[in-house]
Protein backbone atom coordinates (compact mmCIF):
# COMPACT_ATOMS: atom_id res chain seq x y z
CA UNK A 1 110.23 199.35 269.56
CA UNK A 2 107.69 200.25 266.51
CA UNK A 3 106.89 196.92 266.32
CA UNK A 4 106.31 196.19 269.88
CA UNK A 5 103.93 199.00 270.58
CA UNK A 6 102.09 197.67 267.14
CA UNK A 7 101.86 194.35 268.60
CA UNK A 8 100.64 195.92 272.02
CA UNK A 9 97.93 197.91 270.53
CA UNK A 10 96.69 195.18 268.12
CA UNK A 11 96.27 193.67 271.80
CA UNK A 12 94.11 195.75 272.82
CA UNK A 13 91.51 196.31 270.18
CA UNK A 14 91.18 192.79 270.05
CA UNK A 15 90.46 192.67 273.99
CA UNK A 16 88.21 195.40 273.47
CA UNK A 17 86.33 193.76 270.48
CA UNK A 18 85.96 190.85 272.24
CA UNK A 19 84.75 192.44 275.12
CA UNK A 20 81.78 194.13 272.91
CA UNK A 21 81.05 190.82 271.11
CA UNK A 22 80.52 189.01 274.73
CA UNK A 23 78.36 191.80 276.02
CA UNK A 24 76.20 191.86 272.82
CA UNK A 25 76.32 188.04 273.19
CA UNK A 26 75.12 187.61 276.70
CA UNK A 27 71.92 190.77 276.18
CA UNK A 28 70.99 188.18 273.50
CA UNK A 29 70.75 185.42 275.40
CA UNK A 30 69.11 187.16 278.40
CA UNK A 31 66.33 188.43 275.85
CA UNK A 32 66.23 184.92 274.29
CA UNK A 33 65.26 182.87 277.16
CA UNK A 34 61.53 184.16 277.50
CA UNK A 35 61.11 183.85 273.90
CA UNK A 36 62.02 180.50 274.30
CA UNK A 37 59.64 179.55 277.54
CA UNK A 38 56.45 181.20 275.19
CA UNK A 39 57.71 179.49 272.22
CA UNK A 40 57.95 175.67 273.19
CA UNK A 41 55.44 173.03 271.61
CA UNK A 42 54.04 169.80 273.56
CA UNK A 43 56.58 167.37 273.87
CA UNK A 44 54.93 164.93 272.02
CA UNK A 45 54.45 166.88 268.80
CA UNK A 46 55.60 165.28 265.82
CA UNK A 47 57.22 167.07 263.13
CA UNK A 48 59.69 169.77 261.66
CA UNK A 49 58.02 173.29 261.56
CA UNK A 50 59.04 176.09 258.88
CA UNK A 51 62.10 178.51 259.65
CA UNK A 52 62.24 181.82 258.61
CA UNK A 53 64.69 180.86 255.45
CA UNK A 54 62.78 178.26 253.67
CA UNK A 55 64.74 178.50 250.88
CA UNK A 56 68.40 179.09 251.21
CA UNK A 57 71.01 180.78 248.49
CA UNK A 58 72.93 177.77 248.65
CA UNK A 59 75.70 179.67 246.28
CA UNK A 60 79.00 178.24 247.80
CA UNK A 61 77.77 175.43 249.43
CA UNK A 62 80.59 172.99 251.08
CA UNK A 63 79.14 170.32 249.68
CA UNK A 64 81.93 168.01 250.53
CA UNK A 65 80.62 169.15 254.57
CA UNK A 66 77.07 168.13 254.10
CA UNK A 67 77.94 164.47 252.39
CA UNK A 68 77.37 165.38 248.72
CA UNK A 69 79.10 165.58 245.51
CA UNK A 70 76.61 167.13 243.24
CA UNK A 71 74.27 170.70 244.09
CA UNK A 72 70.89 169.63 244.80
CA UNK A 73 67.98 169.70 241.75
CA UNK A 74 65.36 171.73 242.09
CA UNK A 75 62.70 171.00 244.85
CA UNK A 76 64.92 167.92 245.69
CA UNK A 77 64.58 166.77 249.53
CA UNK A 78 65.44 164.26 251.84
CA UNK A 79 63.21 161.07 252.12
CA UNK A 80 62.52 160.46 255.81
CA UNK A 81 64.86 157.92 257.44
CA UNK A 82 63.74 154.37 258.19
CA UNK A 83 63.51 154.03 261.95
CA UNK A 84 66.34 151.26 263.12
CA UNK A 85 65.17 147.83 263.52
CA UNK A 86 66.26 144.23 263.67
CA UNK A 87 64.70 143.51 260.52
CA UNK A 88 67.20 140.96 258.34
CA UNK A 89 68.44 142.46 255.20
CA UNK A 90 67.65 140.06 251.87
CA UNK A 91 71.21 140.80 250.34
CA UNK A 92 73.14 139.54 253.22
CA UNK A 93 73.09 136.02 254.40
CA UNK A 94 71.07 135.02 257.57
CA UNK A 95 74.15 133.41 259.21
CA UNK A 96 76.40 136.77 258.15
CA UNK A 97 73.88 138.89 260.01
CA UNK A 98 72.98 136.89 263.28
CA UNK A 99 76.85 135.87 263.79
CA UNK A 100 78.27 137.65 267.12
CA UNK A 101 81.13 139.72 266.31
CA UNK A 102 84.26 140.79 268.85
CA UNK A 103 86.20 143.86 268.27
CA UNK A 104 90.12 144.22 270.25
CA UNK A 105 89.67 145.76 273.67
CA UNK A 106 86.28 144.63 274.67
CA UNK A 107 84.67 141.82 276.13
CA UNK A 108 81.04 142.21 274.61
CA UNK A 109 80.32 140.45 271.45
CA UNK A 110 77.33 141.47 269.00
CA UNK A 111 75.59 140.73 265.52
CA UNK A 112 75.57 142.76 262.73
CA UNK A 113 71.77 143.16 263.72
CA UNK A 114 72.85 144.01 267.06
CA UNK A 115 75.01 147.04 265.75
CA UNK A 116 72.21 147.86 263.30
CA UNK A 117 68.96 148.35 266.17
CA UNK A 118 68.86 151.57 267.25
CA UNK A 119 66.77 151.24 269.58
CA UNK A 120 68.91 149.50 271.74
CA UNK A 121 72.22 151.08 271.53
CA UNK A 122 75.17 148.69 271.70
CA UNK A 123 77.67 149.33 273.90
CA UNK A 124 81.19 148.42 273.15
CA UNK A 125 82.81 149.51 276.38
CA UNK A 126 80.70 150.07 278.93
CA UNK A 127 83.51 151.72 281.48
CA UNK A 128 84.48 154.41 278.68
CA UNK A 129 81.60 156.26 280.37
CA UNK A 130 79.01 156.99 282.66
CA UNK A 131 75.38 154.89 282.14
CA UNK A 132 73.61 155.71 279.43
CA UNK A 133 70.21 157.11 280.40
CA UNK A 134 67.31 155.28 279.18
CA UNK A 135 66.69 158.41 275.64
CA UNK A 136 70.99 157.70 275.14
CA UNK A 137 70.37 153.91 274.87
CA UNK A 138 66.92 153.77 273.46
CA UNK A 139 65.51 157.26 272.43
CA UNK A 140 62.39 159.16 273.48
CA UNK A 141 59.50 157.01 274.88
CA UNK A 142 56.86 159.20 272.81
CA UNK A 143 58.12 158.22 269.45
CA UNK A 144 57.43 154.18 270.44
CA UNK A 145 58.88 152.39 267.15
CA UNK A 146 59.81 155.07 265.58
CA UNK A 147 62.11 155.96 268.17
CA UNK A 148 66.15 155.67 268.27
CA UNK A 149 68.35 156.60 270.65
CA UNK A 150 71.25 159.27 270.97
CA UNK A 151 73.87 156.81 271.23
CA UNK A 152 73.03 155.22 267.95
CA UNK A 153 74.02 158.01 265.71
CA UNK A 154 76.05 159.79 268.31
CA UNK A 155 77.73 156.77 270.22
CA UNK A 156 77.48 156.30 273.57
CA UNK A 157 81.00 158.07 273.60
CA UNK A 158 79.14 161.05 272.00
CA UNK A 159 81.77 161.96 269.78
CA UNK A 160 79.74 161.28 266.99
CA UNK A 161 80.78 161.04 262.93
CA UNK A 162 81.49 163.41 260.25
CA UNK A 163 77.45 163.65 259.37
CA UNK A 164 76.24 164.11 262.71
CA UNK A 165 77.46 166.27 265.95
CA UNK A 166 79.35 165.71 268.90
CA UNK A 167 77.47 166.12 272.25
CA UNK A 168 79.99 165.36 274.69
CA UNK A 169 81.86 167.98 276.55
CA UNK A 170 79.07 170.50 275.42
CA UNK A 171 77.83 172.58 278.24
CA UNK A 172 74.30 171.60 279.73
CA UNK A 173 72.66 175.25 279.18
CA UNK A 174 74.19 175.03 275.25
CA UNK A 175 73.02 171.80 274.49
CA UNK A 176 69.44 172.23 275.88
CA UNK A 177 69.12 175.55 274.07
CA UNK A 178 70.14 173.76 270.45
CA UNK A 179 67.49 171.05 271.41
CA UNK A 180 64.87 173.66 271.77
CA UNK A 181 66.12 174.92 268.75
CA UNK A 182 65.21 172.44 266.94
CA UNK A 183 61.75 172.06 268.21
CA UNK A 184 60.36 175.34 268.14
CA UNK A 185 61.85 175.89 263.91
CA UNK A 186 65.19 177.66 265.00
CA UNK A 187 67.56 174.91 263.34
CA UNK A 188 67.74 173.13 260.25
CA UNK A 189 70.41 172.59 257.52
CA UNK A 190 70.46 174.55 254.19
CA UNK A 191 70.88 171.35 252.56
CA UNK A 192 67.39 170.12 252.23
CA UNK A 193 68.77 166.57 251.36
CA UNK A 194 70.20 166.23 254.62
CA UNK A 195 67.86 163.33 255.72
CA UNK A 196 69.08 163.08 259.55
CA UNK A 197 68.91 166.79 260.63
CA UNK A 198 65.20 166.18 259.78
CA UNK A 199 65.63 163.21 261.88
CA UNK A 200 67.01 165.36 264.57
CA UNK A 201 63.75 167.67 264.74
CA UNK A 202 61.32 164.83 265.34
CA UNK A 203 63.64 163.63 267.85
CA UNK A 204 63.93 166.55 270.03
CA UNK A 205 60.06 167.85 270.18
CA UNK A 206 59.42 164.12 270.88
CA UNK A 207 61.78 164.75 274.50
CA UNK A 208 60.61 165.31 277.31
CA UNK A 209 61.86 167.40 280.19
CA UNK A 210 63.30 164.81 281.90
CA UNK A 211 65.11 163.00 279.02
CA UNK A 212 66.71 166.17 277.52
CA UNK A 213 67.82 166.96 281.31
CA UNK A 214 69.43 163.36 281.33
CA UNK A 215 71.24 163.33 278.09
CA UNK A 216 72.03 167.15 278.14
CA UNK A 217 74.07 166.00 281.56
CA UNK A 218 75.65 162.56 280.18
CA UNK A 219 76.92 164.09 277.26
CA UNK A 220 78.05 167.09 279.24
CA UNK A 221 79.67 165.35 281.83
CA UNK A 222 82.10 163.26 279.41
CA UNK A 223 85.66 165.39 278.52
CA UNK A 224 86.05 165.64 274.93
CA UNK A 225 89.57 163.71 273.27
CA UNK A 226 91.19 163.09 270.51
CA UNK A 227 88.99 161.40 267.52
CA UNK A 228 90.11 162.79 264.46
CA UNK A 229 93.38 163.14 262.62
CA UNK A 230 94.29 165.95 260.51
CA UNK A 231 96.29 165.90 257.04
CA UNK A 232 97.27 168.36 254.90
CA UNK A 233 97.49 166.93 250.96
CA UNK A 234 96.98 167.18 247.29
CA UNK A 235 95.74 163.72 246.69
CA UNK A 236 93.37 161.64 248.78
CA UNK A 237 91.90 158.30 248.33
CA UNK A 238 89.08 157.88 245.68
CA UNK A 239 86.04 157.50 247.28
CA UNK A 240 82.45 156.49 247.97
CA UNK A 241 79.23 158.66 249.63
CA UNK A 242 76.81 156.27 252.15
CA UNK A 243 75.10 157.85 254.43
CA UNK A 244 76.67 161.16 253.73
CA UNK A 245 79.69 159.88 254.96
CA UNK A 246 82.81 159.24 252.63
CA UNK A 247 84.29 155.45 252.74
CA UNK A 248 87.57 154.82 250.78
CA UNK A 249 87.37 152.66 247.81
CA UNK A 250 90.89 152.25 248.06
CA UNK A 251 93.89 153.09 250.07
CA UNK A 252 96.09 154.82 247.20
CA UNK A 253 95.62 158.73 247.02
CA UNK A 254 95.12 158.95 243.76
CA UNK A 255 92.26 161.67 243.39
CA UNK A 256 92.75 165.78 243.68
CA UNK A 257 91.38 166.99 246.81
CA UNK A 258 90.64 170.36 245.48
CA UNK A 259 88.80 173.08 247.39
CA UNK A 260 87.79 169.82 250.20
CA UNK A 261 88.03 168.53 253.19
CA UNK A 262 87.44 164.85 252.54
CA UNK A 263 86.55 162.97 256.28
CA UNK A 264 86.49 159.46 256.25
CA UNK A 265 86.97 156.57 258.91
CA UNK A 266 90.51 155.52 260.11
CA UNK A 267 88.98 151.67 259.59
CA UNK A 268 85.74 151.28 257.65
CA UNK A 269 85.15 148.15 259.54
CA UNK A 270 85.68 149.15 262.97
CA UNK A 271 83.70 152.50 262.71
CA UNK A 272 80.93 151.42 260.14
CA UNK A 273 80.33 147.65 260.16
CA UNK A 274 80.87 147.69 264.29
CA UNK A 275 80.13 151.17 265.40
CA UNK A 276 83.34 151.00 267.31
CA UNK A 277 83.28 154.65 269.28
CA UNK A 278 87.46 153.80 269.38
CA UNK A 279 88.34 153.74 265.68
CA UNK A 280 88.49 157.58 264.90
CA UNK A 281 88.38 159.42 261.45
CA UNK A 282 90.83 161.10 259.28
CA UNK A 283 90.47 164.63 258.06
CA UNK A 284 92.50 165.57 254.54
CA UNK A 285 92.54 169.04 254.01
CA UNK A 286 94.23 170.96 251.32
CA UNK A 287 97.99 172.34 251.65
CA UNK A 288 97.91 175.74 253.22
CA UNK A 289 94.71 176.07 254.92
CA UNK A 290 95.78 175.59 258.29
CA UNK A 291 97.97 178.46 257.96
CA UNK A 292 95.15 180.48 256.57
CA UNK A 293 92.84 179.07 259.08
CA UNK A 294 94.98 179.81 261.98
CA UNK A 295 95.26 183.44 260.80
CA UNK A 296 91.67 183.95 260.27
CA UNK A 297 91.22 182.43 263.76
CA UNK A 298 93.62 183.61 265.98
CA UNK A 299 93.38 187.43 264.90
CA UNK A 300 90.37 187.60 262.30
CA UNK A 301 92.45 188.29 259.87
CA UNK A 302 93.34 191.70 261.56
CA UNK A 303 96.24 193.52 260.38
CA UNK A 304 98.64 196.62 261.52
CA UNK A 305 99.52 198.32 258.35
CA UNK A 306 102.23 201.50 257.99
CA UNK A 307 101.12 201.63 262.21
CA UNK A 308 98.04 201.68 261.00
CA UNK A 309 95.30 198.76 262.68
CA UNK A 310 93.30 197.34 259.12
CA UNK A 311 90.23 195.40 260.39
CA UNK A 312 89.77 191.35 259.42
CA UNK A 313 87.10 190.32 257.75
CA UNK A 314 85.78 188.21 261.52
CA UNK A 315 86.45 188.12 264.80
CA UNK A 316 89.17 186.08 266.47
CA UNK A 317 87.43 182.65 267.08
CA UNK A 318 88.89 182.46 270.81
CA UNK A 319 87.32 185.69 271.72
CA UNK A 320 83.96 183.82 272.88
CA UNK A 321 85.35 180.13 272.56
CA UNK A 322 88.55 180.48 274.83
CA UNK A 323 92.07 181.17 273.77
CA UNK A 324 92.26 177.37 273.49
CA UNK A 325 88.87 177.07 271.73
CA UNK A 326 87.31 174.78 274.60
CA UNK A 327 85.22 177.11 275.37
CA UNK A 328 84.05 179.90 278.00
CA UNK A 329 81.01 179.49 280.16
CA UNK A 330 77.88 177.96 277.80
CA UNK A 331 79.93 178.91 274.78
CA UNK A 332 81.21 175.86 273.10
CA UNK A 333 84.20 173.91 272.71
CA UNK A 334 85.33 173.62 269.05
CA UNK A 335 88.97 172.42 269.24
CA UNK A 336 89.30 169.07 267.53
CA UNK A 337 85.69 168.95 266.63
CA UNK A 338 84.77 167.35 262.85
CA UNK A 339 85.66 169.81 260.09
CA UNK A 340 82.69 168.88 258.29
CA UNK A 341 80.08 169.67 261.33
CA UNK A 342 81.97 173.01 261.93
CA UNK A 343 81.91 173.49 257.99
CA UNK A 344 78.27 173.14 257.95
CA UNK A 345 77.58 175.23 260.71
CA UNK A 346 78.97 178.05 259.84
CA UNK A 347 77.39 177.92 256.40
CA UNK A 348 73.62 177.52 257.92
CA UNK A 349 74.42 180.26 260.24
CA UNK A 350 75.62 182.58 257.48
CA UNK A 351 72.36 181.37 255.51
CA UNK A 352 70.04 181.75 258.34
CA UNK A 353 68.58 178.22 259.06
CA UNK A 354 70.58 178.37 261.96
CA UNK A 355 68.59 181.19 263.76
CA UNK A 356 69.15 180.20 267.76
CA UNK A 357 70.13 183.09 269.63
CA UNK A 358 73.49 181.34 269.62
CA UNK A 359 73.70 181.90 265.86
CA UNK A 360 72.69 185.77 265.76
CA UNK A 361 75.74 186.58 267.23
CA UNK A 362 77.44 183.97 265.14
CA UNK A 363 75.78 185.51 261.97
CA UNK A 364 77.71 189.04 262.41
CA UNK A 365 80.95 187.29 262.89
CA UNK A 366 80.79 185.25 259.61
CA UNK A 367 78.46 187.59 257.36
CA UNK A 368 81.91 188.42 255.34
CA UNK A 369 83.67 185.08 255.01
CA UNK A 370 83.72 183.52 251.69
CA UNK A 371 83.45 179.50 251.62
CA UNK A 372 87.49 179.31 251.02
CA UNK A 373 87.48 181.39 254.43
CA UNK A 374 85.29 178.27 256.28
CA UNK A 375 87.08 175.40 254.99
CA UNK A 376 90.56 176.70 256.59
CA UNK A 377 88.50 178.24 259.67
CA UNK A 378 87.19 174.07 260.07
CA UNK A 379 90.81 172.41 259.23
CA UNK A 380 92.27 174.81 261.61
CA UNK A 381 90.12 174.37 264.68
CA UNK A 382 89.66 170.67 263.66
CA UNK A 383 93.77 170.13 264.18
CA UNK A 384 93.52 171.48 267.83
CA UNK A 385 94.26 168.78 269.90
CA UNK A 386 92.02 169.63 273.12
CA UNK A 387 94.45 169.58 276.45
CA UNK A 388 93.99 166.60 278.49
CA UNK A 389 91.80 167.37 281.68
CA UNK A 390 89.16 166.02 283.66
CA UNK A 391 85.58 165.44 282.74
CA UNK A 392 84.29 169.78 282.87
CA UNK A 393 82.37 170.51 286.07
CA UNK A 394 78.81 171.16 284.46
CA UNK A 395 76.05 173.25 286.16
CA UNK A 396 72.79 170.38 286.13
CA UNK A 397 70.76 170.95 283.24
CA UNK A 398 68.22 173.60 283.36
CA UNK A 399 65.44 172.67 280.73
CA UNK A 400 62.99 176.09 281.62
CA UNK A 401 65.65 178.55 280.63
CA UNK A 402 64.72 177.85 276.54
């Protein structure tokens, strides 16, 4: 009976902290969306403005999360990336290059310089989603050749990879507010050598209106499935960084994972060489941190001691994400997202480069986890598989609300 009541009460202080962490949420994002109208540069403005935290204590980094191995020296920073083209490389044979390539499943057929131009997205299977909007398929019109478009990083599937994000399923009003974000200074990473969040700025003050409101709706419109397998281990494969992604140099696991989460493609081929948005990734994460993580998530680490309630160290993720982590409203999804985006997240929130008014609620509910806490928080939530369901019924974007 002791136990029951215990269970009971720990119940209800969670409801009751989650009810205080959605009010304070939704004041903040009443008082943000003024801010945001006041804030906004010209659409065609080129470049990433300062944040607040210019220099970040990266102590703790997940470097593993942001595609490194080694801290970064001092002043080092990312060299801007080369917009796509169709340019042929020297070190690969004309023939190799120009050859059209098939992949199982679909009928289209493409060269390796095909799969490399950004600026026209390939598009593998066509019927795996709505029509890509002119920005999805070849990127904002103000940026001319130095343009690219969503789909080539994100795929037209918008599930994305390991170093980037996954846009679909996202709600309109959340995605638009990120975008914004990263125009008016709000969001960067802490990792300076993080070449493609840098990408990310120019691409999003370069939007306009309309294009945000298009992709913000594909991408939202799309339900989010199954992409990335989970493994607990010791041992993973040795491997290589490109990209800041991790590719297998060989199939044995013969390397320590350690305090990682190693992510790397199912099939190097199929997801690197072809883009394929079918061939998923595999996530090896070390033994025991999906029990931790599932703790740490489902209660906050929240315990009832000699009848006594002994507060966690955060809040219950599903308290503003959903009991099933898909998300509530324009909070979003998270279940069976990439450990290594959810990784980095949290640790640019908790180091305020991250400062949306998404993130200053965010920022209270990490300020106390420790960087063992966020790697089982990301295997965790990354081993959700998301219930099967229809494509989420999405209010249309609305671009003024900033």
């Amino acid at each position: 009976m002791k136990q029951r009541v215990g269970v009971f009460v720990l119940a209800v202080v969670c409801f009751a902290l989650g009810a205080v962490v959605q009010r304070m949420y939704d004041t903040r994002r009443m008082r943000s969306q003024a801010s945001y109208q006041a804030a906004r540069p010209g659409p065609t403005e080129i470049g990433a403005p300062e944040l607040a935290a210019t220099n970040p204590d990266l102590t703790g980094e997940p470097l593993w999360a942001y595609g490194f191995d080694a801290p970064a020296k001092p002043g080092e920073k990312a060299a801007p990336q080369v917009p796509p083209n169709r340019n042929l490389r020297p070190d690969q044979p004309t023939e190799e290059q120009t050859r059209l390539r098939r992949i199982e499943g679909s009928v289209a057929a493409y060269s390796l310089v095909d799969v490399r131009d950004g600026q026209n997205v390939i598009d593998w299977f066509p019927t795996d989603h709505p029509k890509m909007p002119n920005v999805v398929a070849h990127g904002p019109v103000a940026l001319g050749k130095n343009t690219r478009g969503c789909g080539s990083c994100h795929l037209p599937s918008g599930k994305g990879r390991p170093e980037n994000a996954a846009p679909v399923g996202l709600p309109t009003e959340y995605f638009v507010r990120q975008i914004h974000d990263f125009r008016n200074g709000l969001r960067r990473s802490a990792d300076p050598r993080k070449p493609n969040t840098n990408t990310m700025i120019d691409l999003a003050r370069a939007m306009t209106d309309e294009e945000l409101k298009a992709a913000a709706e594909y991408f939202g419109a799309m339900p989010w499935t199954p992409w990335i397998r989970v493994v607990e281990t010791d041992l993973v494969p040795r491997t290589r960084i490109r990209g800041n992604l991790f590719l297998p140099l060989e199939e044995a696991k013969t390397e320590p994972l350690g305090e990682r989460i190693i992510e790397m493609p199912e099939n190097e081929e199929q997801a690197e060489t072809y883009r394929n948005p079918r061939s998923g990734f595999v996530a090896y994460v070390p033994v025991g941190s999906l029990k931790k993580g599932e703790d740490l998530v489902t209660t906050g680490g929240m315990r009832i001691v000699d009848d006594k309630i002994v507060q966690g160290k955060t809040t219950a993720c599903g308290t503003c994400h959903g009991l099933d982590l898909m998300g509530v409203a324009d909070v979003p999804p998270i279940a069976g997202r990439s450990p290594s985006y959810i990784a980095r997240q949290l640790f640019d929130m908790q180091r305020k480069t991250r400062n949306g008014a998404s993130a200053q609620l965010m920022k209270l509910v990490i300020a106390n986890l420790t960087p063992e806490d966020m790697l089982a928080i990301a295997a965790y939530v990354s081993s959700r598989v998301p219930p099967p369901s229809a494509a989420p019924a999405r209010q249309p974007a609305t671009v003024a609300q900033r």
